[in-house]
Protein backbone atom coordinates (compact mmCIF):
# COMPACT_ATOMS: atom_id res chain seq x y z
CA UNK A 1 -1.44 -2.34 1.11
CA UNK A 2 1.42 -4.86 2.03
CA UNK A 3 -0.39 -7.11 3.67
CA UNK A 4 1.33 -10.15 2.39
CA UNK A 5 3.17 -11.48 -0.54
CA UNK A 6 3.84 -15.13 0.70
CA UNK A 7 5.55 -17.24 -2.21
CA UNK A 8 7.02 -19.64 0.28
CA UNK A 9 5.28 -19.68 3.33
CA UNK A 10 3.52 -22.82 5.39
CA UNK A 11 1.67 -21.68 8.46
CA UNK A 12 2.99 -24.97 10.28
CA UNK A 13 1.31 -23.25 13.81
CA UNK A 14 -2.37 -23.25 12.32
CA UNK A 15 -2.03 -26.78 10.45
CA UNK A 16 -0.41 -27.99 14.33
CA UNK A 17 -3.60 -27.05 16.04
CA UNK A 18 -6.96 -28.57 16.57
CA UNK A 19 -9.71 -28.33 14.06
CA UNK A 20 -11.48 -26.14 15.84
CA UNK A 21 -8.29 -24.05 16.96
CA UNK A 22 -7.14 -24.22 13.13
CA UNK A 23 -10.28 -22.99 12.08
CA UNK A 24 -10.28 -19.87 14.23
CA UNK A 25 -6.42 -19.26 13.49
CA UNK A 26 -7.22 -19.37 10.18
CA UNK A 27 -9.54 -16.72 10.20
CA UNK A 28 -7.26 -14.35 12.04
CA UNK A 29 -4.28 -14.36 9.73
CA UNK A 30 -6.60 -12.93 7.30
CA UNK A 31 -5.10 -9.21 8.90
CA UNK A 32 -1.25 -10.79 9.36
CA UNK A 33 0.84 -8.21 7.86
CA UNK A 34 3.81 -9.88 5.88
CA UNK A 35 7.12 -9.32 8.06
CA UNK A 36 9.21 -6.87 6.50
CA UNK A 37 12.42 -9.24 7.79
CA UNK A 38 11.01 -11.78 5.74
CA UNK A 39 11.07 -9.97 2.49
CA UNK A 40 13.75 -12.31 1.15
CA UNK A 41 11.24 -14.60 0.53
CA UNK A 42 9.31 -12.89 -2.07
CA UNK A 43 12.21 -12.49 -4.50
CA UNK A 44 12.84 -15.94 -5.56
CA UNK A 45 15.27 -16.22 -8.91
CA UNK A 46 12.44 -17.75 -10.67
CA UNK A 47 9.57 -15.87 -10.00
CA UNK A 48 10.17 -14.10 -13.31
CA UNK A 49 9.02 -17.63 -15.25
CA UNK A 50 6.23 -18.62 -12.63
CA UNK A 51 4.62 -15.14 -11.98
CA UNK A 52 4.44 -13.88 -15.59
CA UNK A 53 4.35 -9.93 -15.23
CA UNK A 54 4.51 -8.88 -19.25
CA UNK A 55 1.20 -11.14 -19.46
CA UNK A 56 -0.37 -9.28 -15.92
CA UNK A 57 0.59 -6.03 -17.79
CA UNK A 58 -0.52 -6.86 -21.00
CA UNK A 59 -3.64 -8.03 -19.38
CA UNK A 60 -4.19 -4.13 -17.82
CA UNK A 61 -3.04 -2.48 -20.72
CA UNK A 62 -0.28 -1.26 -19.17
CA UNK A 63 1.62 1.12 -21.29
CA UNK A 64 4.47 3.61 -21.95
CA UNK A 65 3.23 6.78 -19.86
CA UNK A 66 1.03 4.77 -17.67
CA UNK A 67 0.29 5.83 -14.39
CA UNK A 68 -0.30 2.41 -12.33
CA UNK A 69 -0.56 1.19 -8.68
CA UNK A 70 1.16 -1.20 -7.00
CA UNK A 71 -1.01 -2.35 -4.17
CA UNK A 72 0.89 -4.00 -1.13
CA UNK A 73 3.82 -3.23 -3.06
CA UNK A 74 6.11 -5.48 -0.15
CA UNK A 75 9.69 -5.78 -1.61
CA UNK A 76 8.99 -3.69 -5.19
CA UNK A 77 9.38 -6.65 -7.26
CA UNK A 78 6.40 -5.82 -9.50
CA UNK A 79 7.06 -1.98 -8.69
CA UNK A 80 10.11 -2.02 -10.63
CA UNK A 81 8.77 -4.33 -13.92
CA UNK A 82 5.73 -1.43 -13.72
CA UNK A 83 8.34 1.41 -13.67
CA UNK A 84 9.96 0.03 -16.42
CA UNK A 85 6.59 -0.45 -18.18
CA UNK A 86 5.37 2.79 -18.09
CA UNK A 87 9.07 4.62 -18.32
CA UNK A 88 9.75 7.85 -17.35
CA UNK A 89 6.88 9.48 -18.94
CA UNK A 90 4.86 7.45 -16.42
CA UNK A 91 4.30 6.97 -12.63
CA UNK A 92 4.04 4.16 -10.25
CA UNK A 93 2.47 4.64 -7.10
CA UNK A 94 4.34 1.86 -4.77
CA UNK A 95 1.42 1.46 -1.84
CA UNK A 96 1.71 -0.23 1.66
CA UNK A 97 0.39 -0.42 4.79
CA UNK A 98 3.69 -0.83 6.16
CA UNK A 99 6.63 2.16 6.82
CA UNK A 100 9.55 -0.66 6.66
CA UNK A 101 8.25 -1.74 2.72
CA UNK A 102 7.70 1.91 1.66
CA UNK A 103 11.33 2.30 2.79
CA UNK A 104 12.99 -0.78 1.04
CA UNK A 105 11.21 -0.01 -2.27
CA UNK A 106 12.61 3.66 -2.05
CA UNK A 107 16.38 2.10 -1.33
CA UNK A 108 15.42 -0.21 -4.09
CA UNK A 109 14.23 2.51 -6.75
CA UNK A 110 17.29 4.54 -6.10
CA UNK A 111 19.65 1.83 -6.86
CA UNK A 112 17.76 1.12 -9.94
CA UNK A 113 17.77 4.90 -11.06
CA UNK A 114 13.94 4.89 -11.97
CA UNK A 115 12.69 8.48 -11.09
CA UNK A 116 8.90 7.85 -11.81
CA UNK A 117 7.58 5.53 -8.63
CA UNK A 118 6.09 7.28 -5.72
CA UNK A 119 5.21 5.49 -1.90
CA UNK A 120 1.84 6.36 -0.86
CA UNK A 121 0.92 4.44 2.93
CA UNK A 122 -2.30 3.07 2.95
CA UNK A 123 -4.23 2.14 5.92
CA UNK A 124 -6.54 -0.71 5.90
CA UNK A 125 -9.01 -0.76 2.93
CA UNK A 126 -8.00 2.93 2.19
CA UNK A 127 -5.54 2.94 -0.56
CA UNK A 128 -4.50 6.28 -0.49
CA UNK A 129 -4.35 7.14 -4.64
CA UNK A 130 -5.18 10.19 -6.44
CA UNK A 131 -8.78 9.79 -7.65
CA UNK A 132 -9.64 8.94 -11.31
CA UNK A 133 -6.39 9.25 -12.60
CA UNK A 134 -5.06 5.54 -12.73
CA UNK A 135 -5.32 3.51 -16.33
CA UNK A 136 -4.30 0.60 -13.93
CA UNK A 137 -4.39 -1.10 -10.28
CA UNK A 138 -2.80 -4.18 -9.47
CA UNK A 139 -2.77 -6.11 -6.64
CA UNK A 140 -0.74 -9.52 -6.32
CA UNK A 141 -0.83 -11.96 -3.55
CA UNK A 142 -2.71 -9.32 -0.88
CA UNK A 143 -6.36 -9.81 -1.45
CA UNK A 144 -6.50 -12.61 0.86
CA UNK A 145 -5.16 -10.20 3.75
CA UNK A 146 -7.77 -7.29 3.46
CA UNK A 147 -10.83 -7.74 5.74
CA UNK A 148 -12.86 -5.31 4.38
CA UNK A 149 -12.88 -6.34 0.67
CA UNK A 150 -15.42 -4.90 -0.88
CA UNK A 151 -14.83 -1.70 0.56
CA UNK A 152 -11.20 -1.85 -0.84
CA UNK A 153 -12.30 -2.87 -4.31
CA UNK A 154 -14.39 0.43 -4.80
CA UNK A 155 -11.92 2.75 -3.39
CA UNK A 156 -9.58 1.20 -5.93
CA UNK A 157 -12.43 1.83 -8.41
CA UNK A 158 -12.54 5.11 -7.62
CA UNK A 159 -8.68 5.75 -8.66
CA UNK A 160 -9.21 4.74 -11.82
CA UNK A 161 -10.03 6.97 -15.17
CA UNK A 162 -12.85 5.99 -17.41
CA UNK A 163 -11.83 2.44 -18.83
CA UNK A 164 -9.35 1.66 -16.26
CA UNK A 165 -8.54 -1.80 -14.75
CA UNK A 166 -7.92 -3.62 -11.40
CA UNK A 167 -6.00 -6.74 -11.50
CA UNK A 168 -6.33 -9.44 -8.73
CA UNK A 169 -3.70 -11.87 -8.62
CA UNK A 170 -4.42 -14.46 -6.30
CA UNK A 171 -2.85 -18.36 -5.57
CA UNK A 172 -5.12 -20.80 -6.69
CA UNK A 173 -6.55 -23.60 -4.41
CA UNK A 174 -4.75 -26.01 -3.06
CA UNK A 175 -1.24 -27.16 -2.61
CA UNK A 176 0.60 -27.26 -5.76
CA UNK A 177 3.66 -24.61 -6.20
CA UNK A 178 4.66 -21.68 -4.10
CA UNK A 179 2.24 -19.80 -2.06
CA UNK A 180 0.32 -19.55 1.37
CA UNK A 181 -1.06 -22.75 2.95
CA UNK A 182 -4.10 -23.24 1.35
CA UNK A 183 -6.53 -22.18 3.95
CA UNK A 184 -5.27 -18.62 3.60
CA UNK A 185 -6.01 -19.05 -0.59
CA UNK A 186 -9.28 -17.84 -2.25
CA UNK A 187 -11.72 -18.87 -5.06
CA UNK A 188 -11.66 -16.80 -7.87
CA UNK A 189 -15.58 -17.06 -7.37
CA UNK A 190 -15.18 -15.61 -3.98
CA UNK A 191 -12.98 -12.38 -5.42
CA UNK A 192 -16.06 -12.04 -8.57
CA UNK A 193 -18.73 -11.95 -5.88
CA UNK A 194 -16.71 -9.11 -4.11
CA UNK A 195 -16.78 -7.20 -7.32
CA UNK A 196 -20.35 -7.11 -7.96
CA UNK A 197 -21.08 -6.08 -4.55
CA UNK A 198 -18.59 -3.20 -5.14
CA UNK A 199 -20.13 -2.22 -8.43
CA UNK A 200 -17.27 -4.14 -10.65
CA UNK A 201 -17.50 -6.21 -13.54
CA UNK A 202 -15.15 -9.09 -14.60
CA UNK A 203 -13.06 -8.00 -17.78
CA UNK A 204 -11.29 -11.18 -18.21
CA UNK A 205 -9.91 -13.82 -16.47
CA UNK A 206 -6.40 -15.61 -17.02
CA UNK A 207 -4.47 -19.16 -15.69
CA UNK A 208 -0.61 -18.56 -14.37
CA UNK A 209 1.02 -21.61 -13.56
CA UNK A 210 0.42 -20.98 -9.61
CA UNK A 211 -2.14 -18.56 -9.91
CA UNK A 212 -5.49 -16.66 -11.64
CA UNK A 213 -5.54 -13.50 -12.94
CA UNK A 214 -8.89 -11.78 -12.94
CA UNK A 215 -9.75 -8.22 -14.25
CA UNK A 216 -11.74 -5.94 -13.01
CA UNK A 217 -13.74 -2.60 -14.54
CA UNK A 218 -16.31 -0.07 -13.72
């Protein structure tokens, strides 16, 4: 579901605006799809030390002929450390609710040579996967951006195979480090609460420097 990857981004409009305005603007930008134009943004040379993807993947278990998801997939940045995860034994399904992402990540694949990711468009909380067939879904700097959430977390339940996991990577609180303004960040309370309501239970839960990890399981 692209919805947005924002490693950089101050929403200097809302923080410009009345409390009461703020408030309200706030609330809206909880749909803002991430511009495709801006997907410069989201490859930052460091994000490799800060964002920590063999510890996500280690985290889900992700292994040599994996199949995976990708969830708001945006530039492919974690679509192509998956790919190379799971190798060519494995898939990827690189998801997005945008056209413009689906088509970067394919020109981005290609020049890569990796010949096991697949685009799947979702639409809104609908995911579009193949049903119980994933060992893992992850989803990195999105969750914030889906309005329906528990709806989305148990249609991404229902991709997975017996003992499969979601991972939610979200910013933490606040304003340290990269990252959306901090009204647009959640509680990792907030995402647990989700997941009971959608049937889930919390696997484990891990600190990044910028961010939580928490896993998720039938």
């Amino acid at each position: 579901m692209t919805l947005v990857r924002t490693v950089a981004l101050t929403l200097c409009v809302a923080t410009s605006l009345p409390p009461s305005h703020a408030t309200a603007q706030s609330a809206q930008n909880h749909a803002r799809l991430f511009p495709a134009q801006d997907l410069g943004l989201l490859e930052s040379p460091d994000r490799d030390a800060w964002q920590k993807p063999d510890q996500i993947m280690d985290a889900l278990a992700v292994a040599d002929g994996g199949r995976v998801a990708d969830i708001g997939a945006g530039a492919g940045w974690f679509t192509i450390q998956l790919a190379r995860r799971v190798g060519p034994n494995g898939i990827v399904y690189a998801q997005d609710v945008q056209r413009q992402m689906l088509e970067a990540i394919r020109r981005r694949v290609a020049r890569e040579g990796l010949t096991n990711v697949q685009t799947r468009l979702g639409h809104g909380s609908v995911p579009n996967l193949p049903g119980g067939e994933l060992d893992a879904v992850l989803v990195v700097d999105v969750y914030t951006e889906v309005e329906d959430r528990v709806t989305f977390l148990r249609n991404l339940a229902a991709a997975l195979k017996p003992g499969g996991r979601i991972g939610v990577v979200n910013y933490k609180p606040g304003r340290g480090g990269p990252g959306p303004d901090p009204a647009d960040r959640i509680e990792i309370t907030a995402v647990e609460a989700d997941a009971r309501l959608a049937g889930l239970r919390v696997v484990s839960r891990a600190t990044l420097p910028y961010q939580y990890l928490l896993v998720l399981g039938r």
